[in-house]
N, C-alpha and C. Protein backbone atom coordinates (compact mmCIF):
# COMPACT_ATOMS: atom_id res chain seq x y z
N UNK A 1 -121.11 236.93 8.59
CA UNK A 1 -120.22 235.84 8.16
C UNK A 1 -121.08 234.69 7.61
N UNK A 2 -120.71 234.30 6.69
CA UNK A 2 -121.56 233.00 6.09
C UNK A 2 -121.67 231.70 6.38
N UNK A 3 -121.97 230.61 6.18
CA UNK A 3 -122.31 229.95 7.10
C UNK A 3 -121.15 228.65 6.73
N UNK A 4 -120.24 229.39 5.66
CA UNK A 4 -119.05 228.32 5.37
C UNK A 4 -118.14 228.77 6.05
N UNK A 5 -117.80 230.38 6.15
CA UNK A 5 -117.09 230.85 6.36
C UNK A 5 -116.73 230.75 8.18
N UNK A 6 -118.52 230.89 8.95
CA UNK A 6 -118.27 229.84 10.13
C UNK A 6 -117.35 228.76 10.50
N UNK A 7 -118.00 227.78 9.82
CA UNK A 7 -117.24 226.41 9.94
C UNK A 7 -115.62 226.69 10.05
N UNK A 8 -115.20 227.68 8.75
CA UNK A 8 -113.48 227.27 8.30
C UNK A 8 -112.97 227.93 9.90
N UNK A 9 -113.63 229.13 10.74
CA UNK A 9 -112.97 229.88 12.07
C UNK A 9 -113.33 228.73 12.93
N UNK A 10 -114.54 227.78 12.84
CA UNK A 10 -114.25 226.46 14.21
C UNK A 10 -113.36 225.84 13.96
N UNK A 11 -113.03 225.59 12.63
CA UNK A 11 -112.11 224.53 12.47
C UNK A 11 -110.89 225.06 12.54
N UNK A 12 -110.50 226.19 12.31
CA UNK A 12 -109.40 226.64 12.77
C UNK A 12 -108.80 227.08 14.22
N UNK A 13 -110.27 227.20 15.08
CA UNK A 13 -109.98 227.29 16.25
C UNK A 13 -109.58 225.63 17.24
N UNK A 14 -109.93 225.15 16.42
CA UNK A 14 -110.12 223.50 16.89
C UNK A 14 -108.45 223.19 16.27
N UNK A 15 -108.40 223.54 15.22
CA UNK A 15 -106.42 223.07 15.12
C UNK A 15 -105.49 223.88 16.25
N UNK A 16 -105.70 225.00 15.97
CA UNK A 16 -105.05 225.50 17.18
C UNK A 16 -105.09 224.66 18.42
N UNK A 17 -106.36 224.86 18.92
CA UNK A 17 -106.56 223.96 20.03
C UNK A 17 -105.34 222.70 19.97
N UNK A 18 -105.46 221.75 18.90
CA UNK A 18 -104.89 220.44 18.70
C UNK A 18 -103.43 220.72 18.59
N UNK A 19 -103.48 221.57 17.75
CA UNK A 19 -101.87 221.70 17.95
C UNK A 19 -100.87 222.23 19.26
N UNK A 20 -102.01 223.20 19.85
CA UNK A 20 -101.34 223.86 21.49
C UNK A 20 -101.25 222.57 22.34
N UNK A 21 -102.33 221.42 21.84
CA UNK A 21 -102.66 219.82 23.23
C UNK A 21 -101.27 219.48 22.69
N UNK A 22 -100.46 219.43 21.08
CA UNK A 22 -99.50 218.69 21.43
C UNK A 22 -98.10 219.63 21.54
N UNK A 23 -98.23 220.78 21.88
CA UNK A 23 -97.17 221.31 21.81
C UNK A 23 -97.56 222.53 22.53
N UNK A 24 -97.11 222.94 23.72
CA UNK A 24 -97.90 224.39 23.87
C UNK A 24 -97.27 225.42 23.39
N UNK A 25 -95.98 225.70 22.86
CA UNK A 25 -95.82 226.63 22.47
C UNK A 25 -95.36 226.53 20.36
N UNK A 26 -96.57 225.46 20.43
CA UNK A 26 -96.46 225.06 18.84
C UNK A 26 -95.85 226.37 17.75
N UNK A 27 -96.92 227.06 17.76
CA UNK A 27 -96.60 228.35 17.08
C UNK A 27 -95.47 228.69 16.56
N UNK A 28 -94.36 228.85 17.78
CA UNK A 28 -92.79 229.37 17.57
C UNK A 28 -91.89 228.73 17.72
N UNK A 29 -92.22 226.87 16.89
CA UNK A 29 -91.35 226.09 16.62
C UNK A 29 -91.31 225.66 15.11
N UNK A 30 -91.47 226.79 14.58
CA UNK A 30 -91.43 226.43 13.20
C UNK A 30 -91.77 225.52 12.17
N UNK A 31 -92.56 224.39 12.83
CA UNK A 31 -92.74 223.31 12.28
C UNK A 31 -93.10 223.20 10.68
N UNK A 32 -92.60 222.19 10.00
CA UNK A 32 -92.67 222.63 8.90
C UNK A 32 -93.82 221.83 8.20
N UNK A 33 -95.07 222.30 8.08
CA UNK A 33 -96.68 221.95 7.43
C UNK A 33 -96.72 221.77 6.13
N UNK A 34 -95.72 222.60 5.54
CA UNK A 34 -96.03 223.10 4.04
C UNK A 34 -95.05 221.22 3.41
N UNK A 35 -94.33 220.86 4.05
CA UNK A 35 -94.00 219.47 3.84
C UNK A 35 -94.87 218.48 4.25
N UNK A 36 -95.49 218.54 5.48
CA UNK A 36 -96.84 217.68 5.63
C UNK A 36 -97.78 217.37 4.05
N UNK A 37 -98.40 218.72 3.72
CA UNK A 37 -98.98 218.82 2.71
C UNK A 37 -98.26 218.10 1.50
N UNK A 38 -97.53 218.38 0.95
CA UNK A 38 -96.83 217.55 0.07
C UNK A 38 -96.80 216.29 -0.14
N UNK A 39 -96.39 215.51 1.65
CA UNK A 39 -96.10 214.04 1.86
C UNK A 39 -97.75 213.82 1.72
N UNK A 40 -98.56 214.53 2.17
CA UNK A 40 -100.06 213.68 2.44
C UNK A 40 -100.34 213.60 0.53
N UNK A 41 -100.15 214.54 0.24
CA UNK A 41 -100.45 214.64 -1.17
C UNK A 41 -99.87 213.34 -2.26
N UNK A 42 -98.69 213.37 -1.93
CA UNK A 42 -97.97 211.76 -2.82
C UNK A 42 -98.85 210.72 -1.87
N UNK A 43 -99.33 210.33 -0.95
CA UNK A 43 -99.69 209.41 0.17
C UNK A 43 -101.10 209.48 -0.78
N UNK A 44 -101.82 210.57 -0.94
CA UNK A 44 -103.34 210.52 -1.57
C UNK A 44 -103.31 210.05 -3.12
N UNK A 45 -101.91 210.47 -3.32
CA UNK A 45 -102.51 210.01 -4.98
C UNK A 45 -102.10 208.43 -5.32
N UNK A 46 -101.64 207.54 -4.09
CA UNK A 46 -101.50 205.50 -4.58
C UNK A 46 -103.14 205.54 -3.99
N UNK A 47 -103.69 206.08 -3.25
CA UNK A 47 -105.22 205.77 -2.76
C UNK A 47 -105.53 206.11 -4.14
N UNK A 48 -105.65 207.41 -5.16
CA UNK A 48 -106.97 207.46 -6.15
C UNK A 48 -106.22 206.68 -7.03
N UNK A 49 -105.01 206.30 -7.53
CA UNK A 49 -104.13 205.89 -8.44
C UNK A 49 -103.82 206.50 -9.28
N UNK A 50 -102.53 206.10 -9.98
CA UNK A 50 -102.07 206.86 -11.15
C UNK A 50 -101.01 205.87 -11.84
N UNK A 51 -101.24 204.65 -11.44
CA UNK A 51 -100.16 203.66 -12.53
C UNK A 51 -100.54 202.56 -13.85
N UNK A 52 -100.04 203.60 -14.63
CA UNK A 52 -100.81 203.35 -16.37
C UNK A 52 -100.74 201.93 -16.68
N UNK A 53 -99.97 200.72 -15.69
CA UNK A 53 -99.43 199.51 -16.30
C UNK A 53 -100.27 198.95 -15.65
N UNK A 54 -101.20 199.35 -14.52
CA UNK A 54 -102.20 197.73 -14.20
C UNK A 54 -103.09 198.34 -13.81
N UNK A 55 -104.28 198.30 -13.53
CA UNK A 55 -105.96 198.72 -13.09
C UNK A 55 -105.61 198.98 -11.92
N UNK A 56 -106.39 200.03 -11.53
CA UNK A 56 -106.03 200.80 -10.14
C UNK A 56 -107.96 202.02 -10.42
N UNK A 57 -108.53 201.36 -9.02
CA UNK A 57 -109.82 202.41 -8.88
C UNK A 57 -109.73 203.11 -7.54
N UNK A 58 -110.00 204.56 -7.93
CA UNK A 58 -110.30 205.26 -6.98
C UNK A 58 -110.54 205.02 -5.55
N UNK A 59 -109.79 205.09 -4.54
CA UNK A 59 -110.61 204.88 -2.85
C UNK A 59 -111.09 205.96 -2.87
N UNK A 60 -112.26 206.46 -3.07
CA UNK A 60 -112.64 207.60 -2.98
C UNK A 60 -112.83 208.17 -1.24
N UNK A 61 -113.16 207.29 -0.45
CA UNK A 61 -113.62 206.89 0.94
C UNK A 61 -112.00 207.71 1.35
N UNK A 62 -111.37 206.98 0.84
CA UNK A 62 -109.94 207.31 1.53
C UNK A 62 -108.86 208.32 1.25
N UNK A 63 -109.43 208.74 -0.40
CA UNK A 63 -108.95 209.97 -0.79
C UNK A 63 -109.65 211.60 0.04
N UNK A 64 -111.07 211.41 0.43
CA UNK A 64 -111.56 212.77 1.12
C UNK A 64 -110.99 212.92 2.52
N UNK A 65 -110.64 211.32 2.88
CA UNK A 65 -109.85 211.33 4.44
C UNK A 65 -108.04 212.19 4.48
N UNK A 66 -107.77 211.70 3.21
CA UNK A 66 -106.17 212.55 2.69
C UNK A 66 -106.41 213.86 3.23
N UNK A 67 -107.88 214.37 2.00
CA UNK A 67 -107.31 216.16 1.95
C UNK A 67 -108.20 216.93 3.53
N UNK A 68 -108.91 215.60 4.19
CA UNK A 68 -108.98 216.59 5.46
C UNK A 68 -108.04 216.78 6.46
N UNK A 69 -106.91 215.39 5.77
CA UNK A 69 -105.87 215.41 6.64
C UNK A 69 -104.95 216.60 6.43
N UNK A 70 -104.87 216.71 5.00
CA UNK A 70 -103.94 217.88 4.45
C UNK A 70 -104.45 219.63 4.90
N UNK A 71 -105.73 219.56 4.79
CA UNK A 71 -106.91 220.48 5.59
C UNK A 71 -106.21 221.06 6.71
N UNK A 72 -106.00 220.29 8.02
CA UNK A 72 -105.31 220.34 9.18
C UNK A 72 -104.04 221.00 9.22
N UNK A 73 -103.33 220.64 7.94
CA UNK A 73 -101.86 221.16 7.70
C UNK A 73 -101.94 222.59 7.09
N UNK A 74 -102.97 222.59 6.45
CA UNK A 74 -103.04 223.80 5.72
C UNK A 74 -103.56 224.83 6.13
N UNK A 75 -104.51 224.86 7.51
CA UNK A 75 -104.59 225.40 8.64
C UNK A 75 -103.73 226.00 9.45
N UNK A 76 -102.85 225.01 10.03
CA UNK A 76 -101.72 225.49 10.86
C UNK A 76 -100.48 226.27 10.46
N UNK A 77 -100.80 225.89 8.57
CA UNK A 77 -100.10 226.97 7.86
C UNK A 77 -100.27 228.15 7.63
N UNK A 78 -101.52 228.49 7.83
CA UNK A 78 -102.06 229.84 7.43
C UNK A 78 -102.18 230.75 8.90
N UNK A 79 -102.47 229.94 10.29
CA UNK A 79 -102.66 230.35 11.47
C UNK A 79 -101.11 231.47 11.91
N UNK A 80 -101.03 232.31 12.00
CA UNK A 80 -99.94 233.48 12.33
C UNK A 80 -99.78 234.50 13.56
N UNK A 81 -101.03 233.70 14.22
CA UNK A 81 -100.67 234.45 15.48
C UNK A 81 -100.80 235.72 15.41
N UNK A 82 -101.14 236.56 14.69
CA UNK A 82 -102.04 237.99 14.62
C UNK A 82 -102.64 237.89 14.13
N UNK A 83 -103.41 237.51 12.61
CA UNK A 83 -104.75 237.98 11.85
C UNK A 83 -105.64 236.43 12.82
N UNK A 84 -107.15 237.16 12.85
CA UNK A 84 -108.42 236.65 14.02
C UNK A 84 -108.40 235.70 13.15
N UNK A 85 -108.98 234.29 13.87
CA UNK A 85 -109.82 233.23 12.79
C UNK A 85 -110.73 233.84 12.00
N UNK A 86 -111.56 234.92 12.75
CA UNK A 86 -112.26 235.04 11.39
C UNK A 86 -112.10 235.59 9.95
N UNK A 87 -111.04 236.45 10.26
CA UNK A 87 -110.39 237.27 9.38
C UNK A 87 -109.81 236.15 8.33
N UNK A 88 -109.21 235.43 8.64
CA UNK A 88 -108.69 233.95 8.29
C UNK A 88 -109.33 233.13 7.68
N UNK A 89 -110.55 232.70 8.31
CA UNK A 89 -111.73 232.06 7.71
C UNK A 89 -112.03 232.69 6.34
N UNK A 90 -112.49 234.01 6.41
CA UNK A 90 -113.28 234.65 4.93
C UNK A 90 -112.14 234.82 3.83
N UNK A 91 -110.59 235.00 4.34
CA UNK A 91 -109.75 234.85 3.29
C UNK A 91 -109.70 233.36 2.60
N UNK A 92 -109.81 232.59 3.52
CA UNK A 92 -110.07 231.04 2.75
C UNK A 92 -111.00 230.88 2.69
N UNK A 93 -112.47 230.99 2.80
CA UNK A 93 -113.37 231.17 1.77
C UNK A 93 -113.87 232.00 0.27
N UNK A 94 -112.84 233.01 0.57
CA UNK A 94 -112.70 234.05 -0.83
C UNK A 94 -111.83 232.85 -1.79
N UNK A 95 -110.94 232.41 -1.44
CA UNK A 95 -109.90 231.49 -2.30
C UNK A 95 -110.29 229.94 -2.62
N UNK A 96 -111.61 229.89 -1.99
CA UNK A 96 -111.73 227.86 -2.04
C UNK A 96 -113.23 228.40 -2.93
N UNK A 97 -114.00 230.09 -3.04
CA UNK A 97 -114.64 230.04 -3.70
C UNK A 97 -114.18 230.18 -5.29
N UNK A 98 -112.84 230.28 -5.70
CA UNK A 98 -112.59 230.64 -6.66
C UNK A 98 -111.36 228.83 -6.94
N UNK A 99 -112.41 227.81 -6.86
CA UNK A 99 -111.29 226.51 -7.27
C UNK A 99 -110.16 226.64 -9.01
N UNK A 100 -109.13 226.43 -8.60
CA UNK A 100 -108.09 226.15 -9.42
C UNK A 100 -108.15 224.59 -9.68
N UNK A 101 -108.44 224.41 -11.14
CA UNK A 101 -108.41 223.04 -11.55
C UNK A 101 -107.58 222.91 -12.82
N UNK A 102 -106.64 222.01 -13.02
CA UNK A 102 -105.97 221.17 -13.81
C UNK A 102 -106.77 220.60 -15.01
N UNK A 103 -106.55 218.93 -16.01
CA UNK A 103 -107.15 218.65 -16.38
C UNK A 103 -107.61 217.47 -16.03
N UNK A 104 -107.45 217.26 -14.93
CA UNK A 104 -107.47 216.27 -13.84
C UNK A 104 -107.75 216.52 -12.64
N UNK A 105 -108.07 215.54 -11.97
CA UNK A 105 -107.71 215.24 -10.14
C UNK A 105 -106.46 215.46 -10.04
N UNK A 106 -105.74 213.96 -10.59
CA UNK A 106 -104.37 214.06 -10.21
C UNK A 106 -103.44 215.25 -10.95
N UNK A 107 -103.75 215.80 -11.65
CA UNK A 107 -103.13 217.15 -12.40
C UNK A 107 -103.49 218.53 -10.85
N UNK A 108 -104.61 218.31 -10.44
CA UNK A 108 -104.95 219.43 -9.76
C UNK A 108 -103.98 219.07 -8.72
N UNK A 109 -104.13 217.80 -7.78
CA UNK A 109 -103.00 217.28 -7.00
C UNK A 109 -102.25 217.84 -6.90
N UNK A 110 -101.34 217.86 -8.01
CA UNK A 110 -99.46 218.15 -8.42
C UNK A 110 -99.72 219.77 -7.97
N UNK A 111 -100.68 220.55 -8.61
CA UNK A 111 -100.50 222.14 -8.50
C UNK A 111 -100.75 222.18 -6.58
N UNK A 112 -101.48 221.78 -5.94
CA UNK A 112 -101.56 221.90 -4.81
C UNK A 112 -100.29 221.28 -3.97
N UNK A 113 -99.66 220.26 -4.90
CA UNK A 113 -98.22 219.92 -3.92
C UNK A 113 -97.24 220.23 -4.49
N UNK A 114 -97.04 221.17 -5.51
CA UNK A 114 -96.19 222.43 -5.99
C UNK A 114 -96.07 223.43 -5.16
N UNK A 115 -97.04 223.88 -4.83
CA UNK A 115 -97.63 224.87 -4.36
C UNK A 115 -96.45 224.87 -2.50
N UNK A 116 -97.05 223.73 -2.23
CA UNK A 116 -96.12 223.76 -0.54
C UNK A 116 -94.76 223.32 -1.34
N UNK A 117 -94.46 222.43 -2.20
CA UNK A 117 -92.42 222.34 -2.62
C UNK A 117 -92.28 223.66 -2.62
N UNK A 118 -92.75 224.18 -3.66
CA UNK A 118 -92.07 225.39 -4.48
C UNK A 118 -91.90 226.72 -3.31
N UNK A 119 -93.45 227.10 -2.79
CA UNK A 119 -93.44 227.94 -2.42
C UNK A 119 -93.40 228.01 -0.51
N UNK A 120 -93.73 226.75 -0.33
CA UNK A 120 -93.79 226.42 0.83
C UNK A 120 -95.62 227.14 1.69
N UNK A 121 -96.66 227.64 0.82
CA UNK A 121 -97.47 227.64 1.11
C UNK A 121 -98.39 227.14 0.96
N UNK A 122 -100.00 226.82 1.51
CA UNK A 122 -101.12 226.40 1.76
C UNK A 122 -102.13 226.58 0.55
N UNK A 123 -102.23 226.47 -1.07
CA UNK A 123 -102.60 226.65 -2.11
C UNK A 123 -104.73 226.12 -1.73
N UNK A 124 -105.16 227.16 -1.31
CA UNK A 124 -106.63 226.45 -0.99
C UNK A 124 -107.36 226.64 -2.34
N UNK A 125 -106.87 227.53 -3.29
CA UNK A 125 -107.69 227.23 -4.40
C UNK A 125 -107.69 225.83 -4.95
N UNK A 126 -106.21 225.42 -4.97
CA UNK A 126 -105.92 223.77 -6.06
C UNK A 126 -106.78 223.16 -4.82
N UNK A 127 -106.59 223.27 -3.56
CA UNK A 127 -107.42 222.71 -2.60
C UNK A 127 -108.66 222.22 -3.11
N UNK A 128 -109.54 223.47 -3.44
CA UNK A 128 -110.69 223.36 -3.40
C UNK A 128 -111.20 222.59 -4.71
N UNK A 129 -110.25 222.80 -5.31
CA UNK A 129 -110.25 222.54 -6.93
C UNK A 129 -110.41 220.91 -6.98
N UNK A 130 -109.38 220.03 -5.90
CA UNK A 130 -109.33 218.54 -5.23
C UNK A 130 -110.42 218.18 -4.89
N UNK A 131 -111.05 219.52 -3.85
CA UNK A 131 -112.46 218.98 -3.69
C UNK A 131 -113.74 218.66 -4.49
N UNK A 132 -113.77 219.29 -5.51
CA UNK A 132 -114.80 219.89 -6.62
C UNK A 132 -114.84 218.51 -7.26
N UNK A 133 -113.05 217.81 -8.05
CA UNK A 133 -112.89 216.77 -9.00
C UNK A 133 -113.45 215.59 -7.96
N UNK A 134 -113.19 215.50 -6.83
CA UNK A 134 -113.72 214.42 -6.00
C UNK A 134 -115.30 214.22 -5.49
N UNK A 135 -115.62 215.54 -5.30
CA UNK A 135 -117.24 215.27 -5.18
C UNK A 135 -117.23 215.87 -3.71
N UNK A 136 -116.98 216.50 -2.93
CA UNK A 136 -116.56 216.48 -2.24
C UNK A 136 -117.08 218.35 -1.83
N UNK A 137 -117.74 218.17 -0.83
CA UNK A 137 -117.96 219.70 -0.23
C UNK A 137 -117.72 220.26 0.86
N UNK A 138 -118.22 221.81 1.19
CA UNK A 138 -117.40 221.93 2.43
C UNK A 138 -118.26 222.08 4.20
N UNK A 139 -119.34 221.24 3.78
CA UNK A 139 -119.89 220.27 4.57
C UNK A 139 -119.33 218.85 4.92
N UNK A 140 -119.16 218.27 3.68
CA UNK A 140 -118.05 216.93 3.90
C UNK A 140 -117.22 217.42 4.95
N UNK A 141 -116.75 218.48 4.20
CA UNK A 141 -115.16 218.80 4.64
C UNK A 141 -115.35 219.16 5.67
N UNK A 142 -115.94 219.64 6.60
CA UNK A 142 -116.41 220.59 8.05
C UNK A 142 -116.74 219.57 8.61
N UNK A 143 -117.66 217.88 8.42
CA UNK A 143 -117.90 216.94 9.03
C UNK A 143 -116.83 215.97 9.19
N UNK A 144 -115.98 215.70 7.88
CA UNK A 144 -114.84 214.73 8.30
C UNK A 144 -113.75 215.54 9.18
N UNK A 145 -113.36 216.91 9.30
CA UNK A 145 -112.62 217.67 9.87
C UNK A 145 -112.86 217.72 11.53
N UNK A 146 -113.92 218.02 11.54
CA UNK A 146 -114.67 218.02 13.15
C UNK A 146 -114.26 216.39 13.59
N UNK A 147 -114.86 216.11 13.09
CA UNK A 147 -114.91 214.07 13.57
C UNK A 147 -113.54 213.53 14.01
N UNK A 148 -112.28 214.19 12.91
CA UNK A 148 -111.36 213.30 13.15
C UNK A 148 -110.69 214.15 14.25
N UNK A 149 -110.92 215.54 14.55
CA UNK A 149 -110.63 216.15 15.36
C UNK A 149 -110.60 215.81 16.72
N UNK A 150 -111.63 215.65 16.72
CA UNK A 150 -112.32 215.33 17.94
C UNK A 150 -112.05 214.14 18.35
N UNK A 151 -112.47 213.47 17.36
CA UNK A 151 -111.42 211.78 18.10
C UNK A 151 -109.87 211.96 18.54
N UNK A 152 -109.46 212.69 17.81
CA UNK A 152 -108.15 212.47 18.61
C UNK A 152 -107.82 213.45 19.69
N UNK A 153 -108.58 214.23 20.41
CA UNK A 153 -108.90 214.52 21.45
C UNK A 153 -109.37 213.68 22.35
N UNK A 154 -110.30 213.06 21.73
CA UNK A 154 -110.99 211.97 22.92
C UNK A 154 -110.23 210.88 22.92
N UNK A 155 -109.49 210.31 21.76
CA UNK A 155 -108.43 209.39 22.36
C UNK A 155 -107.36 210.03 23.77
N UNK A 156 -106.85 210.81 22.89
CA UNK A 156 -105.84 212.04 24.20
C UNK A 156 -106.41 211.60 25.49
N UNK A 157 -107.64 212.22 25.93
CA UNK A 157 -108.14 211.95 27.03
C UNK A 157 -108.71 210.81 27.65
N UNK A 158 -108.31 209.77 26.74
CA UNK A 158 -109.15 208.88 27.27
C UNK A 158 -107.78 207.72 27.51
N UNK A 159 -106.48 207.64 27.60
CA UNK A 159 -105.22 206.92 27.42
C UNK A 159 -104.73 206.69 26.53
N UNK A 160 -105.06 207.49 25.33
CA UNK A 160 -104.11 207.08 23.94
C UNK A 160 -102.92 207.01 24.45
N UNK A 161 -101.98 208.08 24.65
CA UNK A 161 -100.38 207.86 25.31
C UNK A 161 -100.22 207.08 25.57
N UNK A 162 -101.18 206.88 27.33
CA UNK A 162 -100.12 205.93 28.41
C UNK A 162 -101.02 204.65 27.82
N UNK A 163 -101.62 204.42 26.54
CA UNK A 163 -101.70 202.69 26.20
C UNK A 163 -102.49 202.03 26.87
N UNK A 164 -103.21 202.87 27.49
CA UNK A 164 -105.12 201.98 28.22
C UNK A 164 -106.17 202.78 27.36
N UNK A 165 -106.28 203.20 26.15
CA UNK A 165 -106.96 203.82 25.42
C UNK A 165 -107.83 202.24 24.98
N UNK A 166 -109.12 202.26 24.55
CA UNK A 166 -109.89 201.03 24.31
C UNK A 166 -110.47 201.53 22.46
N UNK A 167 -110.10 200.59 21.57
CA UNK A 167 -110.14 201.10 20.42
C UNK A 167 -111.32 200.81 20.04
N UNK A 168 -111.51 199.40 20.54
CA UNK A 168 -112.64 198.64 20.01
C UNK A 168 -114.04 198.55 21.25
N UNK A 169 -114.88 198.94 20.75
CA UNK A 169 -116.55 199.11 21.45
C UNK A 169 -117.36 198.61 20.38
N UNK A 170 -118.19 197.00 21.29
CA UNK A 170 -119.14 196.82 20.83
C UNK A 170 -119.10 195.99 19.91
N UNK A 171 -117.83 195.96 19.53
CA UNK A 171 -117.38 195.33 17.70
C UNK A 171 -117.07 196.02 16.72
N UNK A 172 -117.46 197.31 17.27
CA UNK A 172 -116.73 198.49 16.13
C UNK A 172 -115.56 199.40 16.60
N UNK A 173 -115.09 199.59 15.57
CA UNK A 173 -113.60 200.32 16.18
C UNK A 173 -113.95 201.96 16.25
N UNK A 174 -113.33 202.62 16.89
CA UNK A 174 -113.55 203.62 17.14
C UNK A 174 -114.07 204.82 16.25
N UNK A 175 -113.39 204.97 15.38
CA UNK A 175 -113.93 205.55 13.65
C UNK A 175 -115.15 204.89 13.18
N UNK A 176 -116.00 203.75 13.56
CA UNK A 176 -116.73 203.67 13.53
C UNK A 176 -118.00 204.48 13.78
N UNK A 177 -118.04 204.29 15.24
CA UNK A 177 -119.13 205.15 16.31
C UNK A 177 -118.70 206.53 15.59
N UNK A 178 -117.47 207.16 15.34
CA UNK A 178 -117.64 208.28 14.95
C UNK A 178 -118.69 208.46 13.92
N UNK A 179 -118.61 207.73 12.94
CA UNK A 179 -118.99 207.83 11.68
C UNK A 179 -120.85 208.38 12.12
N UNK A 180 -121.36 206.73 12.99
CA UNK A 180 -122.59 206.91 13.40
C UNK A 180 -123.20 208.22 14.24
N UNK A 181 -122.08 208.91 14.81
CA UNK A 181 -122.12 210.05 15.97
C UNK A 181 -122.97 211.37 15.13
N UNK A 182 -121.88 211.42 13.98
CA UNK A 182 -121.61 212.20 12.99
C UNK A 182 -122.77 212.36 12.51
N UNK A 183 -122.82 211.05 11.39
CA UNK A 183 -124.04 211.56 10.57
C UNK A 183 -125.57 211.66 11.39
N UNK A 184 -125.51 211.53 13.10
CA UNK A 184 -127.22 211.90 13.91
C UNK A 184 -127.00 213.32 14.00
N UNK A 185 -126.34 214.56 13.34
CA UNK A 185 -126.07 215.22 13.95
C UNK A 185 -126.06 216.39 12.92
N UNK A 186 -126.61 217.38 13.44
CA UNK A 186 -126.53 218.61 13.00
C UNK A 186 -125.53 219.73 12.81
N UNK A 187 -124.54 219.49 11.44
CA UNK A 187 -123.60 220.13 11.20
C UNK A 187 -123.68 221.06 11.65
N UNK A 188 -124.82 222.46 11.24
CA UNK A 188 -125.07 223.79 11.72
C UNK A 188 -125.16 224.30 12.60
N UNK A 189 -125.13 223.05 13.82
CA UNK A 189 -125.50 223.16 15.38
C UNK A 189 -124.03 224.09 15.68
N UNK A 190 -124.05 224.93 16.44
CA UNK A 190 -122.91 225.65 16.81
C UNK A 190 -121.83 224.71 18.03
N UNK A 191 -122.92 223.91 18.83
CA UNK A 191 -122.06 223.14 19.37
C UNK A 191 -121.68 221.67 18.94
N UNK A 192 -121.72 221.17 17.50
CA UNK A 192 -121.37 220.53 16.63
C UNK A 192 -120.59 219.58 17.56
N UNK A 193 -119.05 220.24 17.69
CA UNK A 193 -118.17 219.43 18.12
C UNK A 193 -118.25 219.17 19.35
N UNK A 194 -118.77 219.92 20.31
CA UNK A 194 -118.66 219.03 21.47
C UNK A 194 -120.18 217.85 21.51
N UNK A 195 -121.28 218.51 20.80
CA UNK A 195 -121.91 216.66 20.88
C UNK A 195 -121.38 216.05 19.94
N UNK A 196 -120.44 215.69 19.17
CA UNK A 196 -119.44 214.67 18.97
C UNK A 196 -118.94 213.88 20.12
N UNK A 197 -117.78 215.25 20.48
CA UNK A 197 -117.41 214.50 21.62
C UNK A 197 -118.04 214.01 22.76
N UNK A 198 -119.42 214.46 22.93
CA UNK A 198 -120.60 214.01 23.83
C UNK A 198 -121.22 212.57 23.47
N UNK A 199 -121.23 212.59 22.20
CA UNK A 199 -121.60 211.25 21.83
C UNK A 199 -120.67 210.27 21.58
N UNK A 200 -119.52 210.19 21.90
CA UNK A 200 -118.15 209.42 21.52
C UNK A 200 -118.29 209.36 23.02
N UNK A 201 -118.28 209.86 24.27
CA UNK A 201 -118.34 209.62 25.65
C UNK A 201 -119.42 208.83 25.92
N UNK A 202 -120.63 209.08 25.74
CA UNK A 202 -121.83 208.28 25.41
C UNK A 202 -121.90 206.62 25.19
N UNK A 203 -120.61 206.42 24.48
CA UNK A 203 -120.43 204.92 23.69
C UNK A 203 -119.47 203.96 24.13
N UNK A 204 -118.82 205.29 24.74
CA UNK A 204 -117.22 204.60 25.39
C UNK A 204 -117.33 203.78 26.27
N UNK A 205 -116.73 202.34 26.13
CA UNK A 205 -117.14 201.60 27.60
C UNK A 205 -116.24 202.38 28.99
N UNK A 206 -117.69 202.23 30.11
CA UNK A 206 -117.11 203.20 31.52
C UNK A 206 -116.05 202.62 31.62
């Protein structure tokens, strides 16, 4: 297995995970993802812009945060409860190696949120195709994916719910320290995500 194709089975084992913490029998409630994708998709394109009547620049910062969000959705779309993550993994690496691009970002956009209207599925080529026009790889993508993961696990456990969760450490807000956690850290490490979450415990005031 290759060493992308790794990453896409943690990260898919890690949604599962997230999705069983908020639902345990997530799976066979039908939830509907392929509309997630869509909404995150109109939500990503006022971040890069697209309105011809006044100056509007790229959040680029905030557009790679969209499609890892959409990432997550497009995961739990593809997850079926018989084929293995890994099996899973190398099919979405066969399809994000072959990017579908538009003549645009925002052209590629529309085909990837066609893709969940029309058909109601997880389009990882236009995916990847988002990633390519943005700059954007699947290291990015495996580091912002893990990170935000994991924080909201460690919020979970730490009182997000019951509202004694502490956002702010130090002077930085929590997405902060991630950020710093992140980049000391060795993507390739197999236990990646838990020294995340080792180092997000690390920072947390006792």
């Amino acid at each position: 297995m290759s060493s992308a194709a790794k990453k896409i089975a943690i990260m898919l084992e890690m949604q599962h995970a997230m999705n069983t913490k908020v639902h345990e029998q997530w799976f066979e409630q039908g939830f509907e993802w392929y509309r997630a994708i869509w909404v995150e998709c109109a939500e990503m394109l006022d971040h890069y812009g697209w309105k011809w009547w006044k100056k509007q620049t790229p959040d680029t910062e905030q557009v790679i945060l969209e499609l890892v969000d959409i990432f997550h959705f497009g995961l739990s779309l593809r997850i079926d409860g018989e084929t293995s993550f890994s099996d899973l993994a190398a099919q979405l690496e066969q399809e994000m190696l072959a990017p579908v691009t538009a003549q645009d970002f925002k052209a590629t956009l529309e085909v990837l949120a066609a893709s969940a209207v029309n058909d109601k599925t997880f389009n990882a080529g236009a995916f990847a195709g988002c990633m390519q026009q943005i700059g954007m790889d699947v290291d990015d993508l495996y580091r912002g994916y893990v990170g935000k993961n994991t924080l909201n696990f460690f919020r979970q456990d730490n009182g997000y719910k019951e509202g004694t969760y502490i956002k702010v450490w130090n002077g930085q807000e929590d997405n902060e320290h991630l950020v710093e956690v992140v980049k000391s850290l060795d993507t390739e490490n197999p236990d990646f995500a838990h020294l995340v979450y080792q180092g997000l415990q690390q920072r947390y005031p006792a």
